[in-house]
N, C-alpha and C. Protein backbone atom coordinates (compact mmCIF):
# COMPACT_ATOMS: atom_id res chain seq x y z
N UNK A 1 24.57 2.20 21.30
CA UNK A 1 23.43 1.59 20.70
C UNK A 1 22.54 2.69 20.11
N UNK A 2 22.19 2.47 18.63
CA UNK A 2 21.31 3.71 17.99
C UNK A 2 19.97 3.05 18.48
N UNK A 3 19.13 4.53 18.31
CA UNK A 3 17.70 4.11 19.10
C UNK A 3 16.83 4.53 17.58
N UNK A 4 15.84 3.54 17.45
CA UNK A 4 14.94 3.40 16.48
C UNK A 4 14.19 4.38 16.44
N UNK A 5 13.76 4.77 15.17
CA UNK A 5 13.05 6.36 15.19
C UNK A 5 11.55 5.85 15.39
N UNK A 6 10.93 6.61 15.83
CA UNK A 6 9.73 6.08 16.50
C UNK A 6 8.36 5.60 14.98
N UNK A 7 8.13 5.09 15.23
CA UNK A 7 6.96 4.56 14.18
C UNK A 7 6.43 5.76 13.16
N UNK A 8 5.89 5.58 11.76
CA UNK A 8 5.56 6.93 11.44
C UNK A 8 3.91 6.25 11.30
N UNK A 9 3.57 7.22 10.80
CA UNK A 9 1.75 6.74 10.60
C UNK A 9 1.40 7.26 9.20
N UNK A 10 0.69 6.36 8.73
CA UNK A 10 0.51 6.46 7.68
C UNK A 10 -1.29 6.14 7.06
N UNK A 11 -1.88 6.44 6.24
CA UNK A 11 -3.74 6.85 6.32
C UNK A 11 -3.31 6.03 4.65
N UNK A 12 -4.72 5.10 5.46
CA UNK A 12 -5.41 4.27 4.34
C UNK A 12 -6.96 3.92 4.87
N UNK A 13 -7.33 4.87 3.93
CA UNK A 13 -9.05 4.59 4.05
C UNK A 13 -9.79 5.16 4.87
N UNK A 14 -8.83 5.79 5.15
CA UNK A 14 -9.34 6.69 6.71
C UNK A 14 -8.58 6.05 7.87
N UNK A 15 -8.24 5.52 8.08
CA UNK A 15 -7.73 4.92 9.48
C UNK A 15 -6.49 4.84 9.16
N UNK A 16 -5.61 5.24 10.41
CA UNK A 16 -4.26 5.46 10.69
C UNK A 16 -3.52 4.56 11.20
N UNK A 17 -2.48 4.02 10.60
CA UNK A 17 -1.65 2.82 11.08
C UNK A 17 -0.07 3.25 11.60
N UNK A 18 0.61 2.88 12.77
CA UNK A 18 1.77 3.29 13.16
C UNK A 18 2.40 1.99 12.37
N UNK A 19 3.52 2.25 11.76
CA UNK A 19 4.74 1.86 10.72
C UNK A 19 6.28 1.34 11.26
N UNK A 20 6.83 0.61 11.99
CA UNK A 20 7.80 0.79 12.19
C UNK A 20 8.76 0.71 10.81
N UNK A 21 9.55 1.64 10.59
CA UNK A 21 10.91 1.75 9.43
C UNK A 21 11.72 2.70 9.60
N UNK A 22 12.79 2.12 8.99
CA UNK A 22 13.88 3.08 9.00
C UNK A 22 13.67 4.21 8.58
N UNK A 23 14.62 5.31 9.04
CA UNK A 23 14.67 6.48 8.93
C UNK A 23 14.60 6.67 7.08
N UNK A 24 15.28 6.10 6.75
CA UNK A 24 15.74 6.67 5.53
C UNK A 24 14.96 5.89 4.29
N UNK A 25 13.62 5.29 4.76
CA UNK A 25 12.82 4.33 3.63
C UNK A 25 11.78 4.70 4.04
N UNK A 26 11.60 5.99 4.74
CA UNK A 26 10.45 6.86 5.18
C UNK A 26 9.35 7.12 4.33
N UNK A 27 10.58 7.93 3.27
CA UNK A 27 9.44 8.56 2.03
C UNK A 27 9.06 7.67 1.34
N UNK A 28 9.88 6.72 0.87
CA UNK A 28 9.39 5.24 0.02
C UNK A 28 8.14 4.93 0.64
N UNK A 29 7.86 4.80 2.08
CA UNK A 29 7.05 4.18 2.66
C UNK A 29 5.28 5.16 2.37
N UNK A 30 5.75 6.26 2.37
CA UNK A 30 4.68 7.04 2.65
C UNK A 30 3.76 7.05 1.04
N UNK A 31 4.98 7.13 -0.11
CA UNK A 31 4.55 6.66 -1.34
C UNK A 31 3.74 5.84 -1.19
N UNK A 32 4.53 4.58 -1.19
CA UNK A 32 3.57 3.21 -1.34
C UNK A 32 1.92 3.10 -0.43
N UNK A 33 2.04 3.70 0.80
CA UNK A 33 0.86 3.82 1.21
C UNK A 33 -0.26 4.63 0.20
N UNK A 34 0.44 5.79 -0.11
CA UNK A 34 -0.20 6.37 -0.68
C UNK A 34 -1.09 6.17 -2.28
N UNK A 35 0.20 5.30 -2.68
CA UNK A 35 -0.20 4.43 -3.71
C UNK A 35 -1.67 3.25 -3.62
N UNK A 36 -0.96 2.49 -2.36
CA UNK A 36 -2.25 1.46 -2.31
C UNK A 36 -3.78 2.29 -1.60
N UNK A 37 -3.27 3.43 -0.77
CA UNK A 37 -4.49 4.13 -0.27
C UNK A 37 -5.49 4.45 -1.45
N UNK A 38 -4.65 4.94 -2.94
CA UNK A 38 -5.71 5.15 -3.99
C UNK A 38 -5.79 3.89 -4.39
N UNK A 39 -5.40 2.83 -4.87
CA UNK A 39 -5.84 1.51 -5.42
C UNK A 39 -7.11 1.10 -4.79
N UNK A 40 -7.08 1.02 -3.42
CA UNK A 40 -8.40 0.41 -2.52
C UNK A 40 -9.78 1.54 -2.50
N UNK A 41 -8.98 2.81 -2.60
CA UNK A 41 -10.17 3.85 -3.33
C UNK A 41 -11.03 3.39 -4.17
N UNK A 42 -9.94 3.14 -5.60
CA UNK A 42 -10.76 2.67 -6.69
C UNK A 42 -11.78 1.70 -6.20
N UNK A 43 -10.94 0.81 -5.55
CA UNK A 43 -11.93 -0.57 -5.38
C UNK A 43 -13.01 -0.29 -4.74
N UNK A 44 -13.00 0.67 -4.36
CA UNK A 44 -14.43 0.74 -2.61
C UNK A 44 -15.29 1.74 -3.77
N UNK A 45 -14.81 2.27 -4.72
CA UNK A 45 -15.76 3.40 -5.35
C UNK A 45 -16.54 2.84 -6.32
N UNK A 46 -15.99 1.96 -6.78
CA UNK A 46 -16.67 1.41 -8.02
C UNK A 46 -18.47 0.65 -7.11
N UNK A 47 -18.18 0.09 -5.92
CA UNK A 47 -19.06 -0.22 -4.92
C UNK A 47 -19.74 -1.53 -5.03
N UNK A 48 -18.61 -2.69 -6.03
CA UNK A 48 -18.74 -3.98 -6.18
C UNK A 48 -18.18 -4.89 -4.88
N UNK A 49 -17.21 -4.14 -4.03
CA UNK A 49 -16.82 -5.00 -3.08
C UNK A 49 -17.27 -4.16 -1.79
N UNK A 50 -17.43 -4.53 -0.78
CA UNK A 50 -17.85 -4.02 0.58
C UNK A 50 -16.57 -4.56 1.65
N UNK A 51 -16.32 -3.91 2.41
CA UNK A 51 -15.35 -4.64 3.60
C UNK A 51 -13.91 -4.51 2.77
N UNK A 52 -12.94 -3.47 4.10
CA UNK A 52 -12.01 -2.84 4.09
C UNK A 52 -10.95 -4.61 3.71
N UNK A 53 -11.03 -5.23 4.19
CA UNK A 53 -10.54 -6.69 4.29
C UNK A 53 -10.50 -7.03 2.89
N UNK A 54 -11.20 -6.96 1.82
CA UNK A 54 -12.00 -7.45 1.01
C UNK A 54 -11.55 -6.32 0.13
N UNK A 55 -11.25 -5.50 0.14
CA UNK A 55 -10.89 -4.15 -0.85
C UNK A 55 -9.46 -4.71 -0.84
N UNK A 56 -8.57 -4.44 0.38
CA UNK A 56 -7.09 -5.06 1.08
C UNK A 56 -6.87 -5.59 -0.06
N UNK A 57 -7.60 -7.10 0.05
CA UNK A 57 -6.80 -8.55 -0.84
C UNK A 57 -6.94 -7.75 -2.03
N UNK A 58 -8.36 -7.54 -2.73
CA UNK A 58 -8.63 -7.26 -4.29
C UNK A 58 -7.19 -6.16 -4.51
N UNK A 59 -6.93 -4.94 -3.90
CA UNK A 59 -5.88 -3.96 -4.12
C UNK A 59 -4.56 -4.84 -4.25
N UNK A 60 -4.43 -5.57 -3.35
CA UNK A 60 -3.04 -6.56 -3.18
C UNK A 60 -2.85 -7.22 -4.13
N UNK A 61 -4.24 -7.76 -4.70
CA UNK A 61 -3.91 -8.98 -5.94
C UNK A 61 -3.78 -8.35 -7.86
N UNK A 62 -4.19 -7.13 -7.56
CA UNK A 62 -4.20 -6.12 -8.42
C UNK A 62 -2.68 -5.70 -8.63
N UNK A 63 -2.33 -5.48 -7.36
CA UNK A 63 -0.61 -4.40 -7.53
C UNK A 63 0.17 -6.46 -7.57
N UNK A 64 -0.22 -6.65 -7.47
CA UNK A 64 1.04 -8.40 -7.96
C UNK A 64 0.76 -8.37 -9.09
N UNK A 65 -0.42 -8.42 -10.04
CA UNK A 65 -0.48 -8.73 -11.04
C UNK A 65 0.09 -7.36 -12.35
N UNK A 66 -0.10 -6.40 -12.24
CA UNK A 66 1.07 -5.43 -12.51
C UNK A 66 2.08 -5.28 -12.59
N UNK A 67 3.01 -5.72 -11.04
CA UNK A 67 4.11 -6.22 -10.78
C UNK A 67 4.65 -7.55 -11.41
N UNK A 68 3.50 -8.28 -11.93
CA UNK A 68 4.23 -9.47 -12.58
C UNK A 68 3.66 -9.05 -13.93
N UNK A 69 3.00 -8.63 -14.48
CA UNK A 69 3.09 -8.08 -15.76
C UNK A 69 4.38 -7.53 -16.12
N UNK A 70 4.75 -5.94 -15.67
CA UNK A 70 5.70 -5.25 -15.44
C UNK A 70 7.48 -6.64 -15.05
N UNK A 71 7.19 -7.45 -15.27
CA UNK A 71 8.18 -8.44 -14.86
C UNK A 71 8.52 -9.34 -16.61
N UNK A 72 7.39 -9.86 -16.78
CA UNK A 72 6.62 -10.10 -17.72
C UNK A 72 7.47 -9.60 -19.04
N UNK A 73 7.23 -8.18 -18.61
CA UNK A 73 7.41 -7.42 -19.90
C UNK A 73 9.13 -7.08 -20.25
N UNK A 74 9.67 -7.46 -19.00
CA UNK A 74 11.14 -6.77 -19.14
C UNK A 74 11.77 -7.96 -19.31
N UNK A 75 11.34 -9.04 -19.14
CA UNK A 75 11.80 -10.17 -19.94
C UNK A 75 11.91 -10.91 -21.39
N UNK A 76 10.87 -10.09 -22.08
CA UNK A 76 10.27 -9.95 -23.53
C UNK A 76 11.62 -9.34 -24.06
């Protein structure tokens, strides 16, 4: 039986979250944090939204709508 590599941690906003993933979707993972860690930047800097919760969704509904742009477009 293989044993699961232990959680990695990963920083958004300042606060540190343990991750469980595979070994090998590590770096993918650390990207994408890193990615949405600056998206919710933007959002908290501009200083229209307050509450980490509230940055979260706005960043989330931001990277879908990109993602379905970017969807959008390769169907054109």
């Amino acid at each position: 039986m293989s044993e699961s590599p232990p959680p990695i941690k990963v920083q958004i906003l300042g606060k540190e979250y343990p991750i469980a993933c595979p070994a090998d979707e590590q770096h993918e993972l650390l990207i994408a944090a890193r990615f949405l860690d600056g998206k919710m930047r933007e959002i908290r800097d501009t200083g229209r939204i307050i509450g980490s919760e509230r940055i979260a969704v706005m960043a989330g509904l931001n990277i879908a709508h990109e993602l379905l742009q970017l969807r959008q477009d390769r169907e054109d």
